[in-house]
PDB file of N, CA and C in Angstrom:
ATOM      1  N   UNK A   1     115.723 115.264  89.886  1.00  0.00           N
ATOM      2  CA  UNK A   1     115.069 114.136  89.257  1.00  0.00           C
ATOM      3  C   UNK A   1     115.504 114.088  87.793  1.00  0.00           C
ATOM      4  N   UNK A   2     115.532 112.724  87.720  1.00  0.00           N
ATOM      5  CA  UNK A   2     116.290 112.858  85.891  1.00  0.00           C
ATOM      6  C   UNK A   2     115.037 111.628  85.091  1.00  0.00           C
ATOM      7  N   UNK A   3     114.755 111.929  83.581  1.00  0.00           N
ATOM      8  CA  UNK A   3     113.966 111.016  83.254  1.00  0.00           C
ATOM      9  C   UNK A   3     114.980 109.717  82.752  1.00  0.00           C
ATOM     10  N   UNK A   4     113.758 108.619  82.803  1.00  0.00           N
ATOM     11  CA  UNK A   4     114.282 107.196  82.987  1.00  0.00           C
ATOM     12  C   UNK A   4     113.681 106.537  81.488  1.00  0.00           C
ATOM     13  N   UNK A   5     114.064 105.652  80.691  1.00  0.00           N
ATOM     14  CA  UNK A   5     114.236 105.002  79.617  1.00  0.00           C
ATOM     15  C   UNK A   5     113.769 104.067  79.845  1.00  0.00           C
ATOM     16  N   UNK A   6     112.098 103.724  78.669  1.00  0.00           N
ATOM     17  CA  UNK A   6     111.425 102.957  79.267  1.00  0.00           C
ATOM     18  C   UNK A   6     111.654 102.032  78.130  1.00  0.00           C
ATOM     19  N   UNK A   7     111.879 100.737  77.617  1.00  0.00           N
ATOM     20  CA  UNK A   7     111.504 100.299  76.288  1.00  0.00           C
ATOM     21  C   UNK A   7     111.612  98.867  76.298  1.00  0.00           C
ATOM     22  N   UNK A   8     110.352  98.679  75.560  1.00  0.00           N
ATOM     23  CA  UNK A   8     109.228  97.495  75.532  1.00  0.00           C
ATOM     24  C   UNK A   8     110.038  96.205  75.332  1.00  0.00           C
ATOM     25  N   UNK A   9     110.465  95.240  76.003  1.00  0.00           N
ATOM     26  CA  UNK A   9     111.593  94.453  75.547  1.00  0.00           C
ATOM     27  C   UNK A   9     110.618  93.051  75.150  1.00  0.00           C
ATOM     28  N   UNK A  10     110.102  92.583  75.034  1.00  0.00           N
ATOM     29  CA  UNK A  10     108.830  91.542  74.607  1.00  0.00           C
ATOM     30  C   UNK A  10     107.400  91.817  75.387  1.00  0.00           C
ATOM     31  N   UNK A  11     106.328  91.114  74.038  1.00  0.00           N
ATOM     32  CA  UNK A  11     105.186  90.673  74.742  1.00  0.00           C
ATOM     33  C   UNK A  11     104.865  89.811  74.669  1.00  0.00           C
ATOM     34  N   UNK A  12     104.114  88.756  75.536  1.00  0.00           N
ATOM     35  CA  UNK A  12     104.399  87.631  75.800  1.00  0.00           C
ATOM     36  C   UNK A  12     103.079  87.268  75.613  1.00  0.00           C
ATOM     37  N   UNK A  13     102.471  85.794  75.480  1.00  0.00           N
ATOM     38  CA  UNK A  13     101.367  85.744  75.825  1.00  0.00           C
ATOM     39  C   UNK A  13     101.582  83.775  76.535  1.00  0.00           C
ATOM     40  N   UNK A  14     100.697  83.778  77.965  1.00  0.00           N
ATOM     41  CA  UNK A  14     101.138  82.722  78.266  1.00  0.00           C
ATOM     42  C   UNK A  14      99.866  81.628  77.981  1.00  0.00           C
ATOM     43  N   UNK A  15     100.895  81.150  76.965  1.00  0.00           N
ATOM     44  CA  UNK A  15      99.471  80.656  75.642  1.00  0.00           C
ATOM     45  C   UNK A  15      98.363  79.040  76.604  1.00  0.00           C
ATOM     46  N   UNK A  16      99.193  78.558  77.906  1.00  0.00           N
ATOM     47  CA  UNK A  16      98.242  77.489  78.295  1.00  0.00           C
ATOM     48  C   UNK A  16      96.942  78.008  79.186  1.00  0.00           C
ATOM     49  N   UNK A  17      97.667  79.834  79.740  1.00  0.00           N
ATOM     50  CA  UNK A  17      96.860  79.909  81.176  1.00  0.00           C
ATOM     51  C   UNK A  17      95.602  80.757  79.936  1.00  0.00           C
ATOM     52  N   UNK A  18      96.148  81.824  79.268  1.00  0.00           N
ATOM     53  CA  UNK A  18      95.060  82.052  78.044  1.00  0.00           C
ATOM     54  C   UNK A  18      94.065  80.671  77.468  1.00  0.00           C
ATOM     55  N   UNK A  19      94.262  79.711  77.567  1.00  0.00           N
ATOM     56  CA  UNK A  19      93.329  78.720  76.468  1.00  0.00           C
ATOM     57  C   UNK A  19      92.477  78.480  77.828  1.00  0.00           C
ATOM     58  N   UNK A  20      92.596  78.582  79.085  1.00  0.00           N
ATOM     59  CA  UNK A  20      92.106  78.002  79.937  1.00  0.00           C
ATOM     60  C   UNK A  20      91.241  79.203  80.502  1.00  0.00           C
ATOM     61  N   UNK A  21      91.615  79.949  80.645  1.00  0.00           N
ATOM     62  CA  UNK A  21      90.707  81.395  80.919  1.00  0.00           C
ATOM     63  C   UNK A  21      90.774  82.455  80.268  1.00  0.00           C
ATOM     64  N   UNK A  22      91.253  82.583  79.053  1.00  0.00           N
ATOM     65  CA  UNK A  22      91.173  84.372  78.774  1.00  0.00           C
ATOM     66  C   UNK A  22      89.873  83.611  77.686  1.00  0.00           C
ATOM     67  N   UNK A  23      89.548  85.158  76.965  1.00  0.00           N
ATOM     68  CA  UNK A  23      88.395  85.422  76.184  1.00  0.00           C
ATOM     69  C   UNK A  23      89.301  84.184  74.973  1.00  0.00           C
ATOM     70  N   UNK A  24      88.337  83.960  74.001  1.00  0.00           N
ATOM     71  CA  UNK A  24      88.627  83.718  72.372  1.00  0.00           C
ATOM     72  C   UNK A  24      89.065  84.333  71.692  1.00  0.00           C
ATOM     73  N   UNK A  25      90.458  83.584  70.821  1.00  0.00           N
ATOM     74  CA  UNK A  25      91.359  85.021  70.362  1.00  0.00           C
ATOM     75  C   UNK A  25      92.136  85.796  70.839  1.00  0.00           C
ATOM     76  N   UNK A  26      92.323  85.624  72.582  1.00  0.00           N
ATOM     77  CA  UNK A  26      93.365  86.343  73.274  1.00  0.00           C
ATOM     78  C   UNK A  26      94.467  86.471  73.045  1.00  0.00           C
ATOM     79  N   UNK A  27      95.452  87.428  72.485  1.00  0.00           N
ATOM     80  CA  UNK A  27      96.549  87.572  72.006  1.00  0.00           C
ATOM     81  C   UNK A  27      97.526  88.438  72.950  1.00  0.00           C
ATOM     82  N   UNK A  28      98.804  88.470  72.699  1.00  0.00           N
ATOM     83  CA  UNK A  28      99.861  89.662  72.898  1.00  0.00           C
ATOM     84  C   UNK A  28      99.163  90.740  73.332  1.00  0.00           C
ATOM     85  N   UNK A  29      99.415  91.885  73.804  1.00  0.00           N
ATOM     86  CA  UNK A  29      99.054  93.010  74.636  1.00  0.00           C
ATOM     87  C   UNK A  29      99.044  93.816  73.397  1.00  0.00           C
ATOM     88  N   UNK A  30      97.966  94.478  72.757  1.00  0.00           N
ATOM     89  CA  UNK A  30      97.435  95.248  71.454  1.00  0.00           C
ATOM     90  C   UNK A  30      97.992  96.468  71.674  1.00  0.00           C
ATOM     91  N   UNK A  31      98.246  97.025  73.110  1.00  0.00           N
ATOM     92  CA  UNK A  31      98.503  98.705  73.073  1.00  0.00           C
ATOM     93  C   UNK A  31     100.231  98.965  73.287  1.00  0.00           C
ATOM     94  N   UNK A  32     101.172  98.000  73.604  1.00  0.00           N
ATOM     95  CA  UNK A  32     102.740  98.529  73.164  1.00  0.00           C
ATOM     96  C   UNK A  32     103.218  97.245  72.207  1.00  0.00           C
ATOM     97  N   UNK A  33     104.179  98.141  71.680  1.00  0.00           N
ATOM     98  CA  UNK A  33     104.774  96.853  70.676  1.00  0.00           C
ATOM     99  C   UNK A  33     106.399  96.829  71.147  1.00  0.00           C
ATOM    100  N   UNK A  34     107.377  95.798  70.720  1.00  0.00           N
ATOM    101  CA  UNK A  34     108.535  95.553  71.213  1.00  0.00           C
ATOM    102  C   UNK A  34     109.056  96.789  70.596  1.00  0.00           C
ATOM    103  N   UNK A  35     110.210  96.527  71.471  1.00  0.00           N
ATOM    104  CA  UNK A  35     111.038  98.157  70.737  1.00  0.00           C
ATOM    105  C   UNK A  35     110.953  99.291  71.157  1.00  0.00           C
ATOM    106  N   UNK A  36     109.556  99.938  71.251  1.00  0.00           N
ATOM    107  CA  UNK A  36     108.996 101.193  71.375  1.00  0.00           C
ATOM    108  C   UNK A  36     109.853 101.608  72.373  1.00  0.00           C
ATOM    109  N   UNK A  37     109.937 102.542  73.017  1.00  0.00           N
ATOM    110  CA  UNK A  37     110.612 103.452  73.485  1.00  0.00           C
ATOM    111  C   UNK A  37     109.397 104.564  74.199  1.00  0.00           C
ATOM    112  N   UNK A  38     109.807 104.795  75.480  1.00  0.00           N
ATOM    113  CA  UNK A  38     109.139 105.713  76.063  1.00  0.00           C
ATOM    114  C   UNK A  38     110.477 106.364  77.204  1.00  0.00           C
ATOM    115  N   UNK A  39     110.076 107.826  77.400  1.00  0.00           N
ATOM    116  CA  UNK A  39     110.832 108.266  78.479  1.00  0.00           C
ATOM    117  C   UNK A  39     109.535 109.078  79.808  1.00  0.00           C
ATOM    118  N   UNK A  40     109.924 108.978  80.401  1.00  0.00           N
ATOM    119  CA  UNK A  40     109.407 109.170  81.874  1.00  0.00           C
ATOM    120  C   UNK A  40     110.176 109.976  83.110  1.00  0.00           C
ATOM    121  N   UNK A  41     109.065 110.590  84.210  1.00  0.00           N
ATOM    122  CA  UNK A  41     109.707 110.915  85.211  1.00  0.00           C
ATOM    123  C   UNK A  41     108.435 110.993  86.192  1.00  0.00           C
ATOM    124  N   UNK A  42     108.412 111.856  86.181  1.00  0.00           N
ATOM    125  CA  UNK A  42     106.787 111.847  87.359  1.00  0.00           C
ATOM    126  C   UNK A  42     105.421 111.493  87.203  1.00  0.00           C
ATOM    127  N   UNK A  43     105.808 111.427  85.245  1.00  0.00           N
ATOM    128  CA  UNK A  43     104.048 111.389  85.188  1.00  0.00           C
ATOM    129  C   UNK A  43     104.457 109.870  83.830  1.00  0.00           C
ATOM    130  N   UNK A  44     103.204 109.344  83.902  1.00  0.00           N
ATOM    131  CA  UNK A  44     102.966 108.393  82.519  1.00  0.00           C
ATOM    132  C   UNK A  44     103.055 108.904  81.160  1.00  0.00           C
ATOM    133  N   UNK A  45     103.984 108.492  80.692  1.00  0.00           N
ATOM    134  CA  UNK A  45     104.018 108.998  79.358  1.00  0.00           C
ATOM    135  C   UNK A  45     103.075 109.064  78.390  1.00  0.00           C
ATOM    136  N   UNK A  46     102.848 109.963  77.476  1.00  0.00           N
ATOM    137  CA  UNK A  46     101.400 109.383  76.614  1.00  0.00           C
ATOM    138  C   UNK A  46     101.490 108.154  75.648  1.00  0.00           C
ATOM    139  N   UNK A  47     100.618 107.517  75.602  1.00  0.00           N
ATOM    140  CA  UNK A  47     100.417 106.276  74.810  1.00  0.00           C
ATOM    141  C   UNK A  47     100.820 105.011  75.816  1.00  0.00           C
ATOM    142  N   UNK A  48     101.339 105.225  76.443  1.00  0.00           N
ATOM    143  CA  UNK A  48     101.576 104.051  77.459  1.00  0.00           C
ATOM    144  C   UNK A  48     100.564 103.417  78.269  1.00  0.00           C
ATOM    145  N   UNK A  49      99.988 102.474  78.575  1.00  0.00           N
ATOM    146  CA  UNK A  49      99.513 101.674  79.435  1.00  0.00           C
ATOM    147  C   UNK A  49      99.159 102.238  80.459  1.00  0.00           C
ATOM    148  N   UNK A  50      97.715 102.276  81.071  1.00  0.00           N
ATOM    149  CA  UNK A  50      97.573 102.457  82.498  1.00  0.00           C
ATOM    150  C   UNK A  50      98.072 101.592  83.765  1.00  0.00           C
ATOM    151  N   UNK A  51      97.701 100.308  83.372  1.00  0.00           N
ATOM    152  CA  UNK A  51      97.654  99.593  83.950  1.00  0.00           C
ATOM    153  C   UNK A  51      99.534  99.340  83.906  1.00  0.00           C
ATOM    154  N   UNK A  52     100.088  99.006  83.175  1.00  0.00           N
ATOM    155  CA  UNK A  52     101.725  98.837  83.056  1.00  0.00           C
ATOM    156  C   UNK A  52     102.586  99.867  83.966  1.00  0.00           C
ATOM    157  N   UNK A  53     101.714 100.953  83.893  1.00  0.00           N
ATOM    158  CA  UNK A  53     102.284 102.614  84.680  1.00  0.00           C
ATOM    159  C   UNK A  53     102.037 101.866  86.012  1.00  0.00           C
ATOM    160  N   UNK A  54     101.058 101.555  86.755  1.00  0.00           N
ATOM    161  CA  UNK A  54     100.963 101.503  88.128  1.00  0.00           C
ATOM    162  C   UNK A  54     102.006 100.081  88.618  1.00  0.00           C
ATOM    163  N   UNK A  55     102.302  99.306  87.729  1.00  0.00           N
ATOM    164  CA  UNK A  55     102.925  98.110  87.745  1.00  0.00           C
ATOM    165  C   UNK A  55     104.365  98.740  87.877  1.00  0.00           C
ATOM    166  N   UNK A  56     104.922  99.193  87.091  1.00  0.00           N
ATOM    167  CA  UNK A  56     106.876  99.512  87.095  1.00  0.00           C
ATOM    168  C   UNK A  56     106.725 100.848  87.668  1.00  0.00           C
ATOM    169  N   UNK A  57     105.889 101.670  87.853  1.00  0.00           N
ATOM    170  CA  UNK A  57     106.307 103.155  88.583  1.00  0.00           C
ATOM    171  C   UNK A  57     107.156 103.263  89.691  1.00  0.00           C
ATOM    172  N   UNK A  58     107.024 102.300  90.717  1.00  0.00           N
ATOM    173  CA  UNK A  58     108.017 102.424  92.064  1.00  0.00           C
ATOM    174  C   UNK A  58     109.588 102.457  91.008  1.00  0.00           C
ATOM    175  N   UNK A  59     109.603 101.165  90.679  1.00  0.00           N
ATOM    176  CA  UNK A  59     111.079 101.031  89.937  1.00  0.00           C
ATOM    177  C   UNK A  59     111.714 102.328  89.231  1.00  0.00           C
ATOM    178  N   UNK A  60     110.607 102.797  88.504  1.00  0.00           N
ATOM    179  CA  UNK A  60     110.659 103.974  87.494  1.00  0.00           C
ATOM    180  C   UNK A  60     111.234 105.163  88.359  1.00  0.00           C
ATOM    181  N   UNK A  61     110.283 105.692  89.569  1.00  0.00           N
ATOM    182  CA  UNK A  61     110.381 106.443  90.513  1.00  0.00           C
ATOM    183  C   UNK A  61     111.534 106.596  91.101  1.00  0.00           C
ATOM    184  N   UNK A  62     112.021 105.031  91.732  1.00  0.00           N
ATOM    185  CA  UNK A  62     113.281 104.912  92.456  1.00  0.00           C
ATOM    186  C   UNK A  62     114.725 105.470  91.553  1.00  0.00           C
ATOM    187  N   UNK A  63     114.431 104.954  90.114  1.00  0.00           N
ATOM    188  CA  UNK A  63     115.554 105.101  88.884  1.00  0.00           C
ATOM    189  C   UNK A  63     115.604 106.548  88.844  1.00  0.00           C
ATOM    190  N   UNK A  64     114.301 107.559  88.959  1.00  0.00           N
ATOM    191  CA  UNK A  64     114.265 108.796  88.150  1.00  0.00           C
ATOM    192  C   UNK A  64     114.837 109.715  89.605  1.00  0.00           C
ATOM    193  N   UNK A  65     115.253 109.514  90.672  1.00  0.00           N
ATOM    194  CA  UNK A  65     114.930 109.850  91.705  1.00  0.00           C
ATOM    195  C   UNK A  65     116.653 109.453  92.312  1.00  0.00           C
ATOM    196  N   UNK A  66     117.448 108.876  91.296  1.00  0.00           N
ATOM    197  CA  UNK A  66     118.840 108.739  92.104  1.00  0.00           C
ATOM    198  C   UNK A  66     119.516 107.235  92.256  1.00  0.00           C
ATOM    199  N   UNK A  67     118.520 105.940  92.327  1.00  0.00           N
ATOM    200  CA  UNK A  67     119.154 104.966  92.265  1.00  0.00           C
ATOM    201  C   UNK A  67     120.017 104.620  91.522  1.00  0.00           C
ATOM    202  N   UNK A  68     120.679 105.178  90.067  1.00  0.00           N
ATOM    203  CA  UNK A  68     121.099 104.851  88.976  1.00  0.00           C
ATOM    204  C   UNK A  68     122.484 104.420  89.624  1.00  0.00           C
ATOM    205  N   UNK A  69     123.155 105.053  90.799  1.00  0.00           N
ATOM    206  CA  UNK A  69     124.470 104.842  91.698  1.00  0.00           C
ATOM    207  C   UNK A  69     123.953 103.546  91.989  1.00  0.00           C
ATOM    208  N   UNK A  70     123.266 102.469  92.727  1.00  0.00           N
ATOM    209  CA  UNK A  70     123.570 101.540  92.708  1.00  0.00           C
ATOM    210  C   UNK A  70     122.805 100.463  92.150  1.00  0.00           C
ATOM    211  N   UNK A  71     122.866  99.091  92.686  1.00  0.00           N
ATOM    212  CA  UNK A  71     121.379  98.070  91.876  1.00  0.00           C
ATOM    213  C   UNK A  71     120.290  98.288  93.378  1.00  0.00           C
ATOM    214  N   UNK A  72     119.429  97.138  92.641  1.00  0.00           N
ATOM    215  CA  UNK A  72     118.140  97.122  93.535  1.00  0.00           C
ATOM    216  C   UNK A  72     118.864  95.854  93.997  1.00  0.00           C
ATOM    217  N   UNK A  73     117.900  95.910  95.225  1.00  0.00           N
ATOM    218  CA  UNK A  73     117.558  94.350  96.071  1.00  0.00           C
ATOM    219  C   UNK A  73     119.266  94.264  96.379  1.00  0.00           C
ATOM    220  N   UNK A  74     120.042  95.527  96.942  1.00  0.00           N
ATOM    221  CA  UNK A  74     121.173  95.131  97.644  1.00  0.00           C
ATOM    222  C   UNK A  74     122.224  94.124  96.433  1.00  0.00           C
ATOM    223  N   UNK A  75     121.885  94.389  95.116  1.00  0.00           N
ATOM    224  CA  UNK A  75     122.773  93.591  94.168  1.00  0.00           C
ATOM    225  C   UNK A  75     122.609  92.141  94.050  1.00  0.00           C
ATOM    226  N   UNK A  76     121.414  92.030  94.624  1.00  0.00           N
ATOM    227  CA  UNK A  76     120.829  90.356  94.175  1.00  0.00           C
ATOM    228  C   UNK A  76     119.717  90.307  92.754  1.00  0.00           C
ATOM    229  N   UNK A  77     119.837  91.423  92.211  1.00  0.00           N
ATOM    230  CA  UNK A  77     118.778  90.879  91.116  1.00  0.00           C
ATOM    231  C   UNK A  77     119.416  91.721  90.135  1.00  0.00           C
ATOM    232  N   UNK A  78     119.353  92.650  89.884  1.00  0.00           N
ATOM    233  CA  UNK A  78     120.365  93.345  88.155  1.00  0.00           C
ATOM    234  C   UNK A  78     121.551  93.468  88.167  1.00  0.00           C
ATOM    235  N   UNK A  79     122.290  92.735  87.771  1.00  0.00           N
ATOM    236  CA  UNK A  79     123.832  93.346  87.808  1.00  0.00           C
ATOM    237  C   UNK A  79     124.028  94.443  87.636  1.00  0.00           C
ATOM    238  N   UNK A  80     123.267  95.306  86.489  1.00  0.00           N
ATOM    239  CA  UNK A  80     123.910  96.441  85.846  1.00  0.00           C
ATOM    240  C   UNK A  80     123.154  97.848  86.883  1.00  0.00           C
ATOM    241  N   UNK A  81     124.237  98.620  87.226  1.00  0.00           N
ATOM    242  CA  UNK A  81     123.418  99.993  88.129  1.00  0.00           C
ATOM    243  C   UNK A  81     122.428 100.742  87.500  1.00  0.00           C
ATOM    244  N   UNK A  82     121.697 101.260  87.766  1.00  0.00           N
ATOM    245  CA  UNK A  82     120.465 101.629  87.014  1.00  0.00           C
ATOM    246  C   UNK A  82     119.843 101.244  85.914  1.00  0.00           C
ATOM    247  N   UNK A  83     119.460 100.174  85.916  1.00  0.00           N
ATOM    248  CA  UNK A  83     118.546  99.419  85.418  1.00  0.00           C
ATOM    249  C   UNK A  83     117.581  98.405  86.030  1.00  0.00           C
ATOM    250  N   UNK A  84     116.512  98.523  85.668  1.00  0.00           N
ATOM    251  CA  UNK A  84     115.265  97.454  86.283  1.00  0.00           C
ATOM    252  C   UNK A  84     114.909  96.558  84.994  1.00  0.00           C
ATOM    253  N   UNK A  85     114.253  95.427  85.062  1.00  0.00           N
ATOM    254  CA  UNK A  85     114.012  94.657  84.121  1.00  0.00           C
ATOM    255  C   UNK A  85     112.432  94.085  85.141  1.00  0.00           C
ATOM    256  N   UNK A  86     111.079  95.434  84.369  1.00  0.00           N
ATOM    257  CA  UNK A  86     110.176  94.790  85.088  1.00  0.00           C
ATOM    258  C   UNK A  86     108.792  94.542  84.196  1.00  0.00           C
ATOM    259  N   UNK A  87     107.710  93.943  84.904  1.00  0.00           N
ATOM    260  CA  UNK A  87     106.936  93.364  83.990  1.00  0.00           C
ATOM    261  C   UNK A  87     105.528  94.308  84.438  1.00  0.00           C
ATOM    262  N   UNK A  88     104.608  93.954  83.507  1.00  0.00           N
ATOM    263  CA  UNK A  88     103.131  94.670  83.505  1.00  0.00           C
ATOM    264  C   UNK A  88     102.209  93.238  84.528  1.00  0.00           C
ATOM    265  N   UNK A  89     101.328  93.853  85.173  1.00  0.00           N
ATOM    266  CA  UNK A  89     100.618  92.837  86.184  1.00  0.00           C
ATOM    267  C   UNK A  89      99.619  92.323  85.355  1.00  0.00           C
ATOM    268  N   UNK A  90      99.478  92.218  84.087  1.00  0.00           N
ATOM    269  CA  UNK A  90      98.845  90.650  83.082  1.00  0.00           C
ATOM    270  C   UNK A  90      98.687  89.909  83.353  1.00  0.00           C
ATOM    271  N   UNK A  91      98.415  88.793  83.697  1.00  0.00           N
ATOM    272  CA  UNK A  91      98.921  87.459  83.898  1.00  0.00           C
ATOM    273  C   UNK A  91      98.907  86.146  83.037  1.00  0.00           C
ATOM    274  N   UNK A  92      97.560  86.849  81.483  1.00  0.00           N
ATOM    275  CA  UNK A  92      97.705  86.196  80.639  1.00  0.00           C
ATOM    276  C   UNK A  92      98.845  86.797  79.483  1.00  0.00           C
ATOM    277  N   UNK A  93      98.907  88.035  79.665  1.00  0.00           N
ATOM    278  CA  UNK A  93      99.954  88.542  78.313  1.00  0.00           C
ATOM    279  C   UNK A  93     100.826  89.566  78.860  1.00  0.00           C
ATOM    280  N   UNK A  94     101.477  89.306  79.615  1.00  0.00           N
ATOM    281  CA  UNK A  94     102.810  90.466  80.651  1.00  0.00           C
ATOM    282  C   UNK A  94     103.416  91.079  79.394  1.00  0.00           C
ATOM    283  N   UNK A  95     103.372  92.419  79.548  1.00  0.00           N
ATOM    284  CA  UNK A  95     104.864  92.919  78.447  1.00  0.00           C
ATOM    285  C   UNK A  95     106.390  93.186  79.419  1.00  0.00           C
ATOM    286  N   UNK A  96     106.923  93.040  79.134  1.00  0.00           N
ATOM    287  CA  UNK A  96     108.223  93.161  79.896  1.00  0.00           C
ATOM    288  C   UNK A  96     108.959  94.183  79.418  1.00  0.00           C
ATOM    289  N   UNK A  97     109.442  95.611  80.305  1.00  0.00           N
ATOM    290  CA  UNK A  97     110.255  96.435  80.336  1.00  0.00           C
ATOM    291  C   UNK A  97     111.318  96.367  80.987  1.00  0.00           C
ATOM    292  N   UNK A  98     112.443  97.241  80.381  1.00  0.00           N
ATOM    293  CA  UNK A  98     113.641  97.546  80.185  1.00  0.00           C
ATOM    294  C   UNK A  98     113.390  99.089  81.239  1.00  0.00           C
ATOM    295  N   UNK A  99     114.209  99.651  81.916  1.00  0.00           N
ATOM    296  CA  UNK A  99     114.070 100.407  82.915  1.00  0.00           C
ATOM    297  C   UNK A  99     115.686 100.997  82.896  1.00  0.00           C
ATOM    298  N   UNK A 100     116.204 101.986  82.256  1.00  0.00           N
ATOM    299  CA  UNK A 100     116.917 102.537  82.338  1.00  0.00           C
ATOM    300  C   UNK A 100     117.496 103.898  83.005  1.00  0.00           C
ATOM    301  N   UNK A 101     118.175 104.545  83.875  1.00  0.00           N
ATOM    302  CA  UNK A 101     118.068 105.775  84.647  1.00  0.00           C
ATOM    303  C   UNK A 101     119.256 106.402  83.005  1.00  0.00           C
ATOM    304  N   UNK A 102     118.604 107.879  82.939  1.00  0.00           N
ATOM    305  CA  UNK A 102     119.683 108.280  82.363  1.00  0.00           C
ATOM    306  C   UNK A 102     119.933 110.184  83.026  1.00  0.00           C
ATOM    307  N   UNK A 103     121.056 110.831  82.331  1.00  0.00           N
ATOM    308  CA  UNK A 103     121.143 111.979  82.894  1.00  0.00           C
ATOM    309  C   UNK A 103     120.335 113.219  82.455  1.00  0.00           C
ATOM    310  N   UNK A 104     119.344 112.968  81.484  1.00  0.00           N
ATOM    311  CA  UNK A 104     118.608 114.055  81.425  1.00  0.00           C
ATOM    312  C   UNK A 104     117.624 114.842  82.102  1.00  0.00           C
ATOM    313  N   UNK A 105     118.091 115.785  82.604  1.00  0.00           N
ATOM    314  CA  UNK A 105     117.396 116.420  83.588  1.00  0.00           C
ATOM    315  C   UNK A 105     115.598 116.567  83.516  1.00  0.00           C
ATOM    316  N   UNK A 106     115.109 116.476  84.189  1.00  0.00           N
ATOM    317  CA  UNK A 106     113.281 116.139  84.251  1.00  0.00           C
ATOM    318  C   UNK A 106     113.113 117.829  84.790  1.00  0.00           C
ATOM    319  N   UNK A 107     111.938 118.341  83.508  1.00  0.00           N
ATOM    320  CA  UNK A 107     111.577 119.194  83.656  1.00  0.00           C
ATOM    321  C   UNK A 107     110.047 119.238  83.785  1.00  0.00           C
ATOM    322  N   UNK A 108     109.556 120.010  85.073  1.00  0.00           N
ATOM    323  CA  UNK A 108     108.345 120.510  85.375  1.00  0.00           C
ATOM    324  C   UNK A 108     107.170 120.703  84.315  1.00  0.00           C
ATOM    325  N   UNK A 109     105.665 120.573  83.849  1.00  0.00           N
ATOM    326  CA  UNK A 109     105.286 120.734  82.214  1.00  0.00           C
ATOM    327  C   UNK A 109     104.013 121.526  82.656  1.00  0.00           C
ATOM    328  N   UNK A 110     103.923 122.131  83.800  1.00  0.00           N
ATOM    329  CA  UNK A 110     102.998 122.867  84.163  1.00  0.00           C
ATOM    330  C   UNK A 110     103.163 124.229  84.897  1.00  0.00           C
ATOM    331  N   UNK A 111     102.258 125.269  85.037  1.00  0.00           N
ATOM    332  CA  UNK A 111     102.385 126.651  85.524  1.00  0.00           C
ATOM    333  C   UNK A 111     102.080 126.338  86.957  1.00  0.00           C
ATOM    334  N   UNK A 112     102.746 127.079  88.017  1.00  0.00           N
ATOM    335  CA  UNK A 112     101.684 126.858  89.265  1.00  0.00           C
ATOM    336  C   UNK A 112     100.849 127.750  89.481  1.00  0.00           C
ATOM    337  N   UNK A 113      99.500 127.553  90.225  1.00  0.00           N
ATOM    338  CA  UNK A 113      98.532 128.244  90.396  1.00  0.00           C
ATOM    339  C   UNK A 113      99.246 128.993  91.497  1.00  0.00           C
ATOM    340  N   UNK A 114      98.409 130.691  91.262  1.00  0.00           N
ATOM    341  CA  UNK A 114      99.430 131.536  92.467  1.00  0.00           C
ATOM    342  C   UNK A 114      98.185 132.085  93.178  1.00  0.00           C
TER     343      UNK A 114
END
């Protein structure tokens, strides 16, 4: 397993479906900002999103796990091999990630119980 390159590529806010149902004041997603940078492998990185983690993890999983050899969806959706381009399940303010496989080996961060 190798960790995968997570980083925040916009946050969006979809300003008609917000005026129509979110709270007053609903803005952009308060807990990542563009840019940021996270790396990953089995577990959620700290500071990251709960909710964003359960959203891109398959992708994340599939990337950290060997897909980086080819695309997803049989080469109908990313050109580039290991990479995903996926979103957080928001529906008023999605942040959109960048999903990169790279070669650094993913190391274990716990003792096992014997």
């Amino acid at each position: 397993m190798t960790k995968v390159k997570i980083t925040v590529l916009k946050t969006t806010l979809q300003a008609d479906l917000a005026a129509q149902y979110g709270v007053a004041g609903l803005d952009k997603c308060p807990m990542l900002k563009e840019g940021q940078v996270f790396y990953a492998d089995y577990a959620k990185p700290d500071g990251f999103c709960d909710e964003a983690w359960k959203a891109i993890y398959q992708y994340m999983f599939a990337l950290a796990h060997g897909a980086a050899g080819g695309t997803f969806y049989f080469g109908d959706w990313i050109r580039e091999p290991g990479v995903a381009i996926c979103s957080c399940n928001d529906g008023l303010r999605p942040v959109i990630f960048k999903l990169e496989a790279t070669n650094e080996a993913s190391k274990l961060d716990y003792t096992p119980v014997r």
